[in-house]
PDB file of N, CA and C in Angstrom:
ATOM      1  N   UNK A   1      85.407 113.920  70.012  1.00  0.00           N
ATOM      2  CA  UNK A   1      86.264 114.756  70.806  1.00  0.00           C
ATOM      3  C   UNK A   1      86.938 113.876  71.847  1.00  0.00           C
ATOM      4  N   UNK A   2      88.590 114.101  72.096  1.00  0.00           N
ATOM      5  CA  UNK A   2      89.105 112.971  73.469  1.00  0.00           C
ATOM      6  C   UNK A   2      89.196 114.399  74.479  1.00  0.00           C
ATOM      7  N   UNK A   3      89.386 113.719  75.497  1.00  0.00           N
ATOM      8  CA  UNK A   3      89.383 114.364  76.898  1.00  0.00           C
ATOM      9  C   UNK A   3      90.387 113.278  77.220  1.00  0.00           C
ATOM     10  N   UNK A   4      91.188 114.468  78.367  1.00  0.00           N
ATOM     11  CA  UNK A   4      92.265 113.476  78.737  1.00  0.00           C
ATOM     12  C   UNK A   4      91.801 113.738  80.514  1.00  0.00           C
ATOM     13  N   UNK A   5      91.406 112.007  80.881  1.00  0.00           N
ATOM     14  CA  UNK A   5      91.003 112.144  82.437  1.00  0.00           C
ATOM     15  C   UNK A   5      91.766 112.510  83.544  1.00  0.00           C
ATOM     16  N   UNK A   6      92.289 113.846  84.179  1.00  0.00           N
ATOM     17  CA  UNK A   6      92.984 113.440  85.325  1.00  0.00           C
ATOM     18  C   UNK A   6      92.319 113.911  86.366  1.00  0.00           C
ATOM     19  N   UNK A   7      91.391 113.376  87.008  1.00  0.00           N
ATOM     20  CA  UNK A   7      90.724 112.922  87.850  1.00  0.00           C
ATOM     21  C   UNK A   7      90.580 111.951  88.764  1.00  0.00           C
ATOM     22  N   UNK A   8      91.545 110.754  87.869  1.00  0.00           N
ATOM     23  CA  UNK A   8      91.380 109.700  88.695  1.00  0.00           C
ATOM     24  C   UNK A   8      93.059 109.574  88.963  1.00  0.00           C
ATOM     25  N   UNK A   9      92.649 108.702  89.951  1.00  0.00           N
ATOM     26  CA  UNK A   9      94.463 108.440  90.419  1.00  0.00           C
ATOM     27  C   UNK A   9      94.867 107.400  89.545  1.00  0.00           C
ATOM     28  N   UNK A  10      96.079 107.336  89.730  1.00  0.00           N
ATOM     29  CA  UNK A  10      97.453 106.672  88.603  1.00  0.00           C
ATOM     30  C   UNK A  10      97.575 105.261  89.772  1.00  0.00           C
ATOM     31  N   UNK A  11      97.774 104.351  89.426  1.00  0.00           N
ATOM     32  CA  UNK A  11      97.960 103.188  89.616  1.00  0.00           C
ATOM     33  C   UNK A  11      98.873 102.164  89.054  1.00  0.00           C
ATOM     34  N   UNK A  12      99.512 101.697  89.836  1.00  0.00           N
ATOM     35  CA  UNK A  12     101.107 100.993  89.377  1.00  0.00           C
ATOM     36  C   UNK A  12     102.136 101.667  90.085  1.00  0.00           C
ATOM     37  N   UNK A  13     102.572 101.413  89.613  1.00  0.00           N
ATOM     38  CA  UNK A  13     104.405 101.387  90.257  1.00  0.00           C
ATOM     39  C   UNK A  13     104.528 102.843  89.974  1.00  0.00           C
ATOM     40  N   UNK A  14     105.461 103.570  90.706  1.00  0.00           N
ATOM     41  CA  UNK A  14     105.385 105.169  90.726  1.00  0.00           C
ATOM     42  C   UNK A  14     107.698 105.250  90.381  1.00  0.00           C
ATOM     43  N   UNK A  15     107.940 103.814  90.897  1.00  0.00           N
ATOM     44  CA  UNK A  15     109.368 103.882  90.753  1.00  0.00           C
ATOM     45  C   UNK A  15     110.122 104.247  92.147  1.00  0.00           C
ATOM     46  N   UNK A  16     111.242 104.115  92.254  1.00  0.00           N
ATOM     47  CA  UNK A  16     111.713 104.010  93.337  1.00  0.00           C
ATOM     48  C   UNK A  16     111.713 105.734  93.979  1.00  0.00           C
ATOM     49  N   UNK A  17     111.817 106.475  93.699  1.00  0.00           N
ATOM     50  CA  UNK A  17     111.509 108.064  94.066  1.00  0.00           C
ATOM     51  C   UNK A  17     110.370 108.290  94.752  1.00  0.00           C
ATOM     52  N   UNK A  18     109.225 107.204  94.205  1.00  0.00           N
ATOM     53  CA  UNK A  18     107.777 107.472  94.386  1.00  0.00           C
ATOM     54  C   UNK A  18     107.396 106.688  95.567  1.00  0.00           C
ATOM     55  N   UNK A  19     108.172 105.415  95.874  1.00  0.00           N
ATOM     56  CA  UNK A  19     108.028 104.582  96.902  1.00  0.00           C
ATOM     57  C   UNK A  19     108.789 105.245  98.269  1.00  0.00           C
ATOM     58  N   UNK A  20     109.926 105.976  97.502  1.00  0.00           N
ATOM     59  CA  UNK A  20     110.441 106.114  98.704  1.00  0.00           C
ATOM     60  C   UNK A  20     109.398 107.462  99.650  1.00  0.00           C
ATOM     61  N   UNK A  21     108.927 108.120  98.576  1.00  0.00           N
ATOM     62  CA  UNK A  21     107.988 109.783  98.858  1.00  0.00           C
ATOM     63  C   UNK A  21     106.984 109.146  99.589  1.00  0.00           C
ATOM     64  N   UNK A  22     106.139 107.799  99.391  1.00  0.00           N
ATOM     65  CA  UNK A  22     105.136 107.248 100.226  1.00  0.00           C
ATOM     66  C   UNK A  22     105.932 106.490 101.329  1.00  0.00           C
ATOM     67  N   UNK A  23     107.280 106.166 101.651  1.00  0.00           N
ATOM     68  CA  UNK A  23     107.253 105.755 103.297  1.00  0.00           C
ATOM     69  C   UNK A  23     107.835 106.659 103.847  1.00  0.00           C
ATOM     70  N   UNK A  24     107.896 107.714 102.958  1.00  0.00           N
ATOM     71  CA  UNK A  24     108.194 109.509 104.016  1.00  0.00           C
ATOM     72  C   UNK A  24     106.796 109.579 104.175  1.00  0.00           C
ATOM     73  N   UNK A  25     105.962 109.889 103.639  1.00  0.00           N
ATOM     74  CA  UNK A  25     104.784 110.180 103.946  1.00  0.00           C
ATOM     75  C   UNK A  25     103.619 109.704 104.770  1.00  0.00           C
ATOM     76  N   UNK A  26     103.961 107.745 104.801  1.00  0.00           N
ATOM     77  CA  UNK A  26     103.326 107.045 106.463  1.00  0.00           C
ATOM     78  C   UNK A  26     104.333 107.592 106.916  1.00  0.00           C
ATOM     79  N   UNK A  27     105.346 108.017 107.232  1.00  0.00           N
ATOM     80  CA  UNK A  27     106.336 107.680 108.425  1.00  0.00           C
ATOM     81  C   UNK A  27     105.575 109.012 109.216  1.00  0.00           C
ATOM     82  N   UNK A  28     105.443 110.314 108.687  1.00  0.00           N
ATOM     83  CA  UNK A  28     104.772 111.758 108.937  1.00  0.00           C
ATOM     84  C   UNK A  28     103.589 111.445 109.164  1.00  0.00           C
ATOM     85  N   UNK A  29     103.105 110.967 108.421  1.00  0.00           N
ATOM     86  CA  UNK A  29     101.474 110.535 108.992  1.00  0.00           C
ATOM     87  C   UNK A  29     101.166 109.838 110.329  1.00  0.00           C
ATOM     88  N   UNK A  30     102.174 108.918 110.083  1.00  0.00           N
ATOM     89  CA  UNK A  30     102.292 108.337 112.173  1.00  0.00           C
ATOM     90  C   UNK A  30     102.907 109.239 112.994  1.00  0.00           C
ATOM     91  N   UNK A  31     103.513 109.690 112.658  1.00  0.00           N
ATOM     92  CA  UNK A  31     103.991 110.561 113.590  1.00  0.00           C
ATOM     93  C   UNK A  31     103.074 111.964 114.316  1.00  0.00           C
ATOM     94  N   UNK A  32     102.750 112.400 113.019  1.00  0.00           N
ATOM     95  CA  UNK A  32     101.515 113.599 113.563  1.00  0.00           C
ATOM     96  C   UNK A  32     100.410 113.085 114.208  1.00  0.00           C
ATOM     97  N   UNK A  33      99.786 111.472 113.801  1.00  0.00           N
ATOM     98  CA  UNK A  33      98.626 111.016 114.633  1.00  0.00           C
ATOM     99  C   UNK A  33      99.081 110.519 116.343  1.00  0.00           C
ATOM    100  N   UNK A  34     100.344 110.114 116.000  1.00  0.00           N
ATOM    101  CA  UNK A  34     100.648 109.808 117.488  1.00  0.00           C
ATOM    102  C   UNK A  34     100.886 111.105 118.557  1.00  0.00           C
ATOM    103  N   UNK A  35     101.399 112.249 118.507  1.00  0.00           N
ATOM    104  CA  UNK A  35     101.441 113.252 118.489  1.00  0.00           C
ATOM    105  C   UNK A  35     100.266 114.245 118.715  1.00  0.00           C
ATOM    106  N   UNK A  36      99.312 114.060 118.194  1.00  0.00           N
ATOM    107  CA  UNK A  36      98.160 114.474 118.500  1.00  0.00           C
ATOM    108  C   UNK A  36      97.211 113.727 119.548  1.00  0.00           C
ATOM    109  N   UNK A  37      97.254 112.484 119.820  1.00  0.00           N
ATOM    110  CA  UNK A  37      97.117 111.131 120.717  1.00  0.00           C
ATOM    111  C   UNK A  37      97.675 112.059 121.923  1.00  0.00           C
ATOM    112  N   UNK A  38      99.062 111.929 121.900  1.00  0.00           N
ATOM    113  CA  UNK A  38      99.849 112.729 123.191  1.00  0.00           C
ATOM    114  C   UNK A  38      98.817 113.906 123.375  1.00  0.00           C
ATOM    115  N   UNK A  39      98.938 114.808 122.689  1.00  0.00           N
ATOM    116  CA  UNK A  39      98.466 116.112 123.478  1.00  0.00           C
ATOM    117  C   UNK A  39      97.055 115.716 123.865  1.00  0.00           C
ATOM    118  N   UNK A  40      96.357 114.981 122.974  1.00  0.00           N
ATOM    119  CA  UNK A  40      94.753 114.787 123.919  1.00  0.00           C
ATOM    120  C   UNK A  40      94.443 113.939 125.189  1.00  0.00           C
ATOM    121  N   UNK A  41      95.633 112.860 124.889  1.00  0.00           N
ATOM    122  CA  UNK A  41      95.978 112.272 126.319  1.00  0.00           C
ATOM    123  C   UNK A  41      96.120 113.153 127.578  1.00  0.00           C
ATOM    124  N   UNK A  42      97.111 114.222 127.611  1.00  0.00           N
ATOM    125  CA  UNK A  42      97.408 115.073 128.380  1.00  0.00           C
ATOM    126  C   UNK A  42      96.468 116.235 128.812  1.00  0.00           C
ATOM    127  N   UNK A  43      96.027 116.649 127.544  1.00  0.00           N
ATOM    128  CA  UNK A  43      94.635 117.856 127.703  1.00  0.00           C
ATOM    129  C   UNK A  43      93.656 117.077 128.741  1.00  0.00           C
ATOM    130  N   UNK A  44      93.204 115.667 128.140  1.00  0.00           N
ATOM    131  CA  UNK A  44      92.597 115.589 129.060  1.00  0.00           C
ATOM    132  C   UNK A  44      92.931 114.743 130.313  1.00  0.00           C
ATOM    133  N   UNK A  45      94.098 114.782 130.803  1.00  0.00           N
ATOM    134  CA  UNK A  45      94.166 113.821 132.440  1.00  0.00           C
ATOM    135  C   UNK A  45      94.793 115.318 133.221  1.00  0.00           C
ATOM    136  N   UNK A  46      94.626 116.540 132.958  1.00  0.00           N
ATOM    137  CA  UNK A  46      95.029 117.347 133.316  1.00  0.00           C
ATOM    138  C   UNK A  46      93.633 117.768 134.035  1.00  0.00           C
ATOM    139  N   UNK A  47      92.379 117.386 133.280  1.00  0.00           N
ATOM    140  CA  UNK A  47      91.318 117.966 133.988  1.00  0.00           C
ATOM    141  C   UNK A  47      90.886 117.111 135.642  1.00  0.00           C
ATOM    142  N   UNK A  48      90.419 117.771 136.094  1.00  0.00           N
ATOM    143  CA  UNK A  48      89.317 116.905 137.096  1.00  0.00           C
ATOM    144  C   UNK A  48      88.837 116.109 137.207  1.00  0.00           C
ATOM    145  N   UNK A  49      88.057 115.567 137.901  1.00  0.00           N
ATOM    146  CA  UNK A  49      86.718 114.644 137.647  1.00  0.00           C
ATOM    147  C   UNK A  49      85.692 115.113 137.494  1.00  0.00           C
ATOM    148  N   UNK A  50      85.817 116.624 138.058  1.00  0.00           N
ATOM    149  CA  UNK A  50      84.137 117.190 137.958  1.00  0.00           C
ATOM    150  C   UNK A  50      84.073 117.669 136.499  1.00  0.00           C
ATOM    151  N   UNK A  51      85.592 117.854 135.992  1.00  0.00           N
ATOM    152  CA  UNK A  51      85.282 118.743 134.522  1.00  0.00           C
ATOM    153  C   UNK A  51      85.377 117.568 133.696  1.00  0.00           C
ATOM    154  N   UNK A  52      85.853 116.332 133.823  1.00  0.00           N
ATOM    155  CA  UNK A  52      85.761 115.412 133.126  1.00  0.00           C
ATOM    156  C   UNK A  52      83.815 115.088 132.670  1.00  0.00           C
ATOM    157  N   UNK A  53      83.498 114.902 133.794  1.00  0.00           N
ATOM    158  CA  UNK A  53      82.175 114.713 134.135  1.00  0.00           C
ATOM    159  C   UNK A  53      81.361 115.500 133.318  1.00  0.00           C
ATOM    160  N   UNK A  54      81.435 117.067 133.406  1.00  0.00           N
ATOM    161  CA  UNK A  54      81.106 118.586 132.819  1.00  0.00           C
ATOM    162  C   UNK A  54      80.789 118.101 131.570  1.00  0.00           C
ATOM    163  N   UNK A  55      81.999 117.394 130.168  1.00  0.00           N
ATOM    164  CA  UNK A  55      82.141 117.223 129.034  1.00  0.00           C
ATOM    165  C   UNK A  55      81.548 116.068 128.903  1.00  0.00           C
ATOM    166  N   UNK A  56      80.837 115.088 130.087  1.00  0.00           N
ATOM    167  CA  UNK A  56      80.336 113.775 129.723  1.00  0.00           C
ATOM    168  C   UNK A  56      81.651 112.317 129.802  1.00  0.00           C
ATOM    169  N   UNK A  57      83.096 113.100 130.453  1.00  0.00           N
ATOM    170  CA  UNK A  57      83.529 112.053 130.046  1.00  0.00           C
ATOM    171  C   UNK A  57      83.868 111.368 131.603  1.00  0.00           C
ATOM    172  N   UNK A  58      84.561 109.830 131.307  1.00  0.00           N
ATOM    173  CA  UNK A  58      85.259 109.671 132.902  1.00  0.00           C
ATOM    174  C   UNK A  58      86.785 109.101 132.732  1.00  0.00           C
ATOM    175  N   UNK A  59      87.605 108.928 133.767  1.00  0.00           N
ATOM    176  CA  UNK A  59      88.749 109.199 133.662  1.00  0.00           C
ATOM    177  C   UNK A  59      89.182 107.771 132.470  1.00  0.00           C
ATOM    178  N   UNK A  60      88.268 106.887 132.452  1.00  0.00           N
ATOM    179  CA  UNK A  60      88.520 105.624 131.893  1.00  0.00           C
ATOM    180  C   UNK A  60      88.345 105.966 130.579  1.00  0.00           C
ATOM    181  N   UNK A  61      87.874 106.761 129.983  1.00  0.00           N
ATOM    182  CA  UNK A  61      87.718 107.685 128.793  1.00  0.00           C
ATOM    183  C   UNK A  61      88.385 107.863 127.998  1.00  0.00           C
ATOM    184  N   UNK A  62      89.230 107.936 128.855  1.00  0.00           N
ATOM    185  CA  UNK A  62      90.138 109.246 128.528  1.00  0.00           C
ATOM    186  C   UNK A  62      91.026 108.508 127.565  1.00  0.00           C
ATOM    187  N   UNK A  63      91.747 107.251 127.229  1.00  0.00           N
ATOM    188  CA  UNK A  63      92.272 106.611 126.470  1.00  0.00           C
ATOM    189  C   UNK A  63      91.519 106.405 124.994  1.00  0.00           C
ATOM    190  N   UNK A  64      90.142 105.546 125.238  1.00  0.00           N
ATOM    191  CA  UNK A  64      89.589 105.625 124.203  1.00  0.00           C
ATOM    192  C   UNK A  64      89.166 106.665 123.519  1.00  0.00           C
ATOM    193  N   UNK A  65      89.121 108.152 123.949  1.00  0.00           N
ATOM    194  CA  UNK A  65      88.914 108.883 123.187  1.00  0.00           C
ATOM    195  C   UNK A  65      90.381 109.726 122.458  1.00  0.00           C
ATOM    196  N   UNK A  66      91.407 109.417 123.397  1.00  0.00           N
ATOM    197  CA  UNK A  66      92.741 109.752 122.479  1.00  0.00           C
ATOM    198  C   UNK A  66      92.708 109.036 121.452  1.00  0.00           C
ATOM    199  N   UNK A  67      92.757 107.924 121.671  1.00  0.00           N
ATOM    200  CA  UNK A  67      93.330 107.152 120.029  1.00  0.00           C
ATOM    201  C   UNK A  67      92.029 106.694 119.320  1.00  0.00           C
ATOM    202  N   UNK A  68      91.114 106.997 119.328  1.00  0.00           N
ATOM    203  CA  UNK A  68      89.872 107.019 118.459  1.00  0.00           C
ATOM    204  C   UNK A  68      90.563 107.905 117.234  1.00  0.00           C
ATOM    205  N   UNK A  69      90.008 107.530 115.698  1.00  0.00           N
ATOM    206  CA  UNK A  69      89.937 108.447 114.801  1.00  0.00           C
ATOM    207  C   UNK A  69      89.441 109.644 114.784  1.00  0.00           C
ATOM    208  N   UNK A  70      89.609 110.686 114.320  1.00  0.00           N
ATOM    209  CA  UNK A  70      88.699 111.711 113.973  1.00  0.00           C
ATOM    210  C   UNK A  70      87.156 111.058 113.083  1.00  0.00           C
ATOM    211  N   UNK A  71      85.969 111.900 112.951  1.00  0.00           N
ATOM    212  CA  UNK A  71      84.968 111.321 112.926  1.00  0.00           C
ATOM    213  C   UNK A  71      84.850 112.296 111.118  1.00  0.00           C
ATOM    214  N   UNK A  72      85.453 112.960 111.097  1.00  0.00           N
ATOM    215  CA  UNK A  72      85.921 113.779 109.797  1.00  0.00           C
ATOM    216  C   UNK A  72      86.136 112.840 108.630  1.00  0.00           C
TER     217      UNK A  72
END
């Protein structure tokens, strides 16, 4: 009996349609991560020190935890 695998991804050249669909697709991908960077930047220098503190964090934090990855 054949089985036809599509499960796995395709590899090689996709052609110029396909190249161009993947540097639309980093270009959106940077854009939404930077973007999301912004608003957590802002969410958090908007707080306090005591509410910074509250969540465990301090104001020096506050960078490295914007542009950290998700842990997802």
């Amino acid at each position: 009996m054949a089985a036809f695998d599509t499960t796995r991804p395709t590899y090689g050249t996709t052609g110029l349609i396909g190249r161009i669909g993947t540097i639309y697709t980093t270009f959106v991908a940077t854009l939404v991560q930077w973007n999301d960077t912004r608003i957590t930047r802002n969410s958090l220098s908007v707080l306090t020190d005591r509410e910074l503190t509250d969540i465990g964090l301090c104001r020096g934090d506050i960078e490295v935890i914007a542009t950290s990855k998700p842990l997802i």
